[in-house]
C-alpha atoms as a PDB file:
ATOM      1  CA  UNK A   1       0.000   0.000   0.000  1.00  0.00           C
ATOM      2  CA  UNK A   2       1.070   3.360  -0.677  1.00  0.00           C
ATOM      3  CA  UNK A   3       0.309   6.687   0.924  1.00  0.00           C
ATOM      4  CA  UNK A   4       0.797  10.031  -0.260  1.00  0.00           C
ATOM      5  CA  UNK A   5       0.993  13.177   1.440  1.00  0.00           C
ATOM      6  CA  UNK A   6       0.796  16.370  -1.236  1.00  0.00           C
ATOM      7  CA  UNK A   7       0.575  20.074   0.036  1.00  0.00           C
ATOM      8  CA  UNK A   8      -3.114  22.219   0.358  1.00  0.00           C
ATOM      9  CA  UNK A   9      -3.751  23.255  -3.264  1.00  0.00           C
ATOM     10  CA  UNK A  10      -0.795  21.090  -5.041  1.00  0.00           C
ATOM     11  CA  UNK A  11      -2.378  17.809  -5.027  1.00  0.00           C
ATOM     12  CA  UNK A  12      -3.367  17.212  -8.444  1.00  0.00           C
ATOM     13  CA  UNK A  13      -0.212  19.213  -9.932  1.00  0.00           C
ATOM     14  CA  UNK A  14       2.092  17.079  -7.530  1.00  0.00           C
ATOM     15  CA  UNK A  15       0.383  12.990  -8.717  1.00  0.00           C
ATOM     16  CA  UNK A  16       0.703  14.222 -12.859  1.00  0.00           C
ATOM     17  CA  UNK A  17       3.892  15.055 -12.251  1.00  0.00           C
ATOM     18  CA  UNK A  18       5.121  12.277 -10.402  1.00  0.00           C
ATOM     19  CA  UNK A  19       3.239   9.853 -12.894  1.00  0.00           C
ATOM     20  CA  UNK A  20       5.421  11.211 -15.788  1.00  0.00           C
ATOM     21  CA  UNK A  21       8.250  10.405 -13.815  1.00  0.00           C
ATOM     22  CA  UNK A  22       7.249   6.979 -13.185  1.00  0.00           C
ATOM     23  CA  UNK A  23       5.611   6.213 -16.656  1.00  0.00           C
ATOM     24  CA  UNK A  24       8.541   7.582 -18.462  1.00  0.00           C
ATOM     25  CA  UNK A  25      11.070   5.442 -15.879  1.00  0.00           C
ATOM     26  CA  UNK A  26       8.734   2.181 -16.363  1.00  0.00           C
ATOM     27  CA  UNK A  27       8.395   2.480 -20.672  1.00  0.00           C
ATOM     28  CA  UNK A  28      12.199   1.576 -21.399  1.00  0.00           C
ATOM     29  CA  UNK A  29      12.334   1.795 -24.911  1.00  0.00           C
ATOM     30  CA  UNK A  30      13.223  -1.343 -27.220  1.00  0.00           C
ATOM     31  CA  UNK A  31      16.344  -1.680 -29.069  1.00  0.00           C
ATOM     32  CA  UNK A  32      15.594  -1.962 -32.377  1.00  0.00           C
ATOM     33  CA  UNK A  33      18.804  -2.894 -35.315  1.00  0.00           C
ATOM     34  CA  UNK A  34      20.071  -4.022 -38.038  1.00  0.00           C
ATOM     35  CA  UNK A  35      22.717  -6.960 -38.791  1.00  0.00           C
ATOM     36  CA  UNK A  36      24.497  -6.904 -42.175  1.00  0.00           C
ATOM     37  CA  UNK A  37      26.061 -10.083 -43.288  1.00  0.00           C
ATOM     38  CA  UNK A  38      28.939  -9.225 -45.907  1.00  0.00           C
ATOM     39  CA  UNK A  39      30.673 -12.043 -45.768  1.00  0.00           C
ATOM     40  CA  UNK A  40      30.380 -15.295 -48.127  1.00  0.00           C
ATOM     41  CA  UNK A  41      29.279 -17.254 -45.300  1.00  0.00           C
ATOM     42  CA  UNK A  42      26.306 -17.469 -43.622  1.00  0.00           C
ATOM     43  CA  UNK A  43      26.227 -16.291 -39.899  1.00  0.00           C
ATOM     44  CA  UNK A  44      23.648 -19.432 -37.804  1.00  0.00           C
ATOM     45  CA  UNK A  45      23.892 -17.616 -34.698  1.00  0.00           C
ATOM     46  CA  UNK A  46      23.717 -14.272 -33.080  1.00  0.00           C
ATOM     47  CA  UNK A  47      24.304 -13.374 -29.847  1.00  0.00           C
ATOM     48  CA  UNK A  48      23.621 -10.141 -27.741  1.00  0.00           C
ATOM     49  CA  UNK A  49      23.695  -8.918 -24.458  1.00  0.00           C
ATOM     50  CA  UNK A  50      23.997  -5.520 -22.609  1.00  0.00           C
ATOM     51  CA  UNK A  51      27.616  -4.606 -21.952  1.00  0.00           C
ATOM     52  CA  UNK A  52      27.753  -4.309 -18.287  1.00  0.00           C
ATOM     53  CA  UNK A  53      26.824  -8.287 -18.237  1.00  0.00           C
ATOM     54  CA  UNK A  54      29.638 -10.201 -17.529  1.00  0.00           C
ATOM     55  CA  UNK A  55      27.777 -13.580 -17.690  1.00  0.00           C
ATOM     56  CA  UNK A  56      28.692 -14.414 -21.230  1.00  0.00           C
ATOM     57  CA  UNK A  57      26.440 -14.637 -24.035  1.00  0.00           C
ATOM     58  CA  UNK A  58      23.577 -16.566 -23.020  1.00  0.00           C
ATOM     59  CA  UNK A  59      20.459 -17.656 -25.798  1.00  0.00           C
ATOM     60  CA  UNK A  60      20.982 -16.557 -29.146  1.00  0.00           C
ATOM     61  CA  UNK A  61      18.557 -14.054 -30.625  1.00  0.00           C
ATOM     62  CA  UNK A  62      15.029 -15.661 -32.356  1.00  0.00           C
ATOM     63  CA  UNK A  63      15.799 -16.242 -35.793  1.00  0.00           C
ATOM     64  CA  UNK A  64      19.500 -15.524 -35.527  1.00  0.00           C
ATOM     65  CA  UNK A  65      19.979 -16.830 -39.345  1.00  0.00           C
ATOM     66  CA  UNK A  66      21.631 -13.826 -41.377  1.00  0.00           C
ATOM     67  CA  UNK A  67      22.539 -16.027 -44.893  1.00  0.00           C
ATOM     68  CA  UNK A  68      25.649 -14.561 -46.902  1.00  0.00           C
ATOM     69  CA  UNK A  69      24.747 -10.974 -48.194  1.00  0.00           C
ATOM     70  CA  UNK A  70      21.675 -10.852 -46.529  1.00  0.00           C
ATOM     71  CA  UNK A  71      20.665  -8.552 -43.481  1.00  0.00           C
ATOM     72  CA  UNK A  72      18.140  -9.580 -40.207  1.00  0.00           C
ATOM     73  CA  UNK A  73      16.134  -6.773 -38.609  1.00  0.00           C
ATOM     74  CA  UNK A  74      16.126  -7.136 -34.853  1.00  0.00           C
ATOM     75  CA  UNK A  75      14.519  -6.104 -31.404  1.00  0.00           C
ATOM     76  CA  UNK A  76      15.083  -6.647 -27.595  1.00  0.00           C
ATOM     77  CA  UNK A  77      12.921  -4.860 -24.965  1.00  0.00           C
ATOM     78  CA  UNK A  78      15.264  -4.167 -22.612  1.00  0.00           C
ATOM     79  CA  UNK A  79      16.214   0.006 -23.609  1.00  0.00           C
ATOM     80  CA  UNK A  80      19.995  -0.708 -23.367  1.00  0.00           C
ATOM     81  CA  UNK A  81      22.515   0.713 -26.082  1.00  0.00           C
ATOM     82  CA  UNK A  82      25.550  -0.743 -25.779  1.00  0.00           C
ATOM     83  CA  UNK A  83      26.141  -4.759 -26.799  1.00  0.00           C
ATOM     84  CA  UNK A  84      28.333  -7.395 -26.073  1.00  0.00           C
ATOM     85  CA  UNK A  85      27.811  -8.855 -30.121  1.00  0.00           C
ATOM     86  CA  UNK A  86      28.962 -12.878 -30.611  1.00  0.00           C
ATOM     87  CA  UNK A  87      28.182 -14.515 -34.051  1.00  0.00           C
ATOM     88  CA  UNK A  88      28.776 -18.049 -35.049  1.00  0.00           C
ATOM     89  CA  UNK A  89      29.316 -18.658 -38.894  1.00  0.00           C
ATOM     90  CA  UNK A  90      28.211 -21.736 -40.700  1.00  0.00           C
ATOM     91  CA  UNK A  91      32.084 -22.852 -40.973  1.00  0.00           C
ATOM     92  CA  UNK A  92      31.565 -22.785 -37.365  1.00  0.00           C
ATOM     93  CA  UNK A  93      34.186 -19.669 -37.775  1.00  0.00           C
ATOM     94  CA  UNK A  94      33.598 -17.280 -34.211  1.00  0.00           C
ATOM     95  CA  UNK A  95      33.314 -13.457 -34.305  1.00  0.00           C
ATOM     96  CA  UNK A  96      33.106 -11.017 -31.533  1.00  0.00           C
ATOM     97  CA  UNK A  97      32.747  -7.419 -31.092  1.00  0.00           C
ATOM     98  CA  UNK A  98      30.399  -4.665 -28.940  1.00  0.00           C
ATOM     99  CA  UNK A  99      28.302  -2.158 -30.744  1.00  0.00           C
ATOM    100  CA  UNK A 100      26.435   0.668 -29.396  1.00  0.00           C
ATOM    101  CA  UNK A 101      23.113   0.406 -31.070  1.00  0.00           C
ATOM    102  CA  UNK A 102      21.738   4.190 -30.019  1.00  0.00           C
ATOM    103  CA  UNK A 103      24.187   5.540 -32.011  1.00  0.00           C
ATOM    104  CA  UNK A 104      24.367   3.198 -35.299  1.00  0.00           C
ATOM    105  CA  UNK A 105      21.602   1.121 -35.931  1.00  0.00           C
ATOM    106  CA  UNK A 106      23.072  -1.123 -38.659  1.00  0.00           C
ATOM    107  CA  UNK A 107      26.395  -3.542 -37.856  1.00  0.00           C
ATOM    108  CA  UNK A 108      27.931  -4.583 -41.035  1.00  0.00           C
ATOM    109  CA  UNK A 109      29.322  -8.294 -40.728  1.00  0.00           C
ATOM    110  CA  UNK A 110      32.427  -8.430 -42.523  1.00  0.00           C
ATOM    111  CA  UNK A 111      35.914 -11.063 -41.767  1.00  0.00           C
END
């Protein structure tokens, strides 16, 4: 249960602003980008995970399949930037790197 105390007068003025706070804290926005495959092979997996993880790259992302100079739209709700990026190639060839999605939405895939 919560209780709120607001000043004579300021009430109303006091809850709208406090539910922008909390409504614009809550609604994290998603990470939307783009993966680029230039290579000739075709990446099977795709991992990513926030940067300040440090417990490796867990699950790869849904329908992770980027064939050879193709590209895969993605999104993760989670309203983090900056990724930890692992890839797996069909050659079973590894790739890592970190990306920070706010500022470029598109990583091109090249070896």
């Amino acid at each position: 249960m919560v209780i709120l105390a607001f000043p004579r007068g300021r009430s109303f003025a006091f809850v709208a602003f406090a539910l922008c706070l909390f409504t614009s804290a809550a609604a994290a926005e998603d990470t939307t980008f783009v993966i680029e495959n230039a290579t000739g092979i075709g990446i099977v997996e795709i991992y990513a995970i926030p940067s300040h993880h440090t417990d490796g790259p867990g699950r790869p992302l849904p329908q992770s399949i980027v064939p050879a100079g193709a590209s895969a739209r993605f999104t993760i709700a989670d309203g983090f930037c900056a990724y930890e990026l692992w890839f797996v190639f069909g050659d079973g060839h590894r790739f890592h790197d970190t990306m920070d999605f706010c500022e470029f939405g598109t990583y091109v895939v090249k070896r």
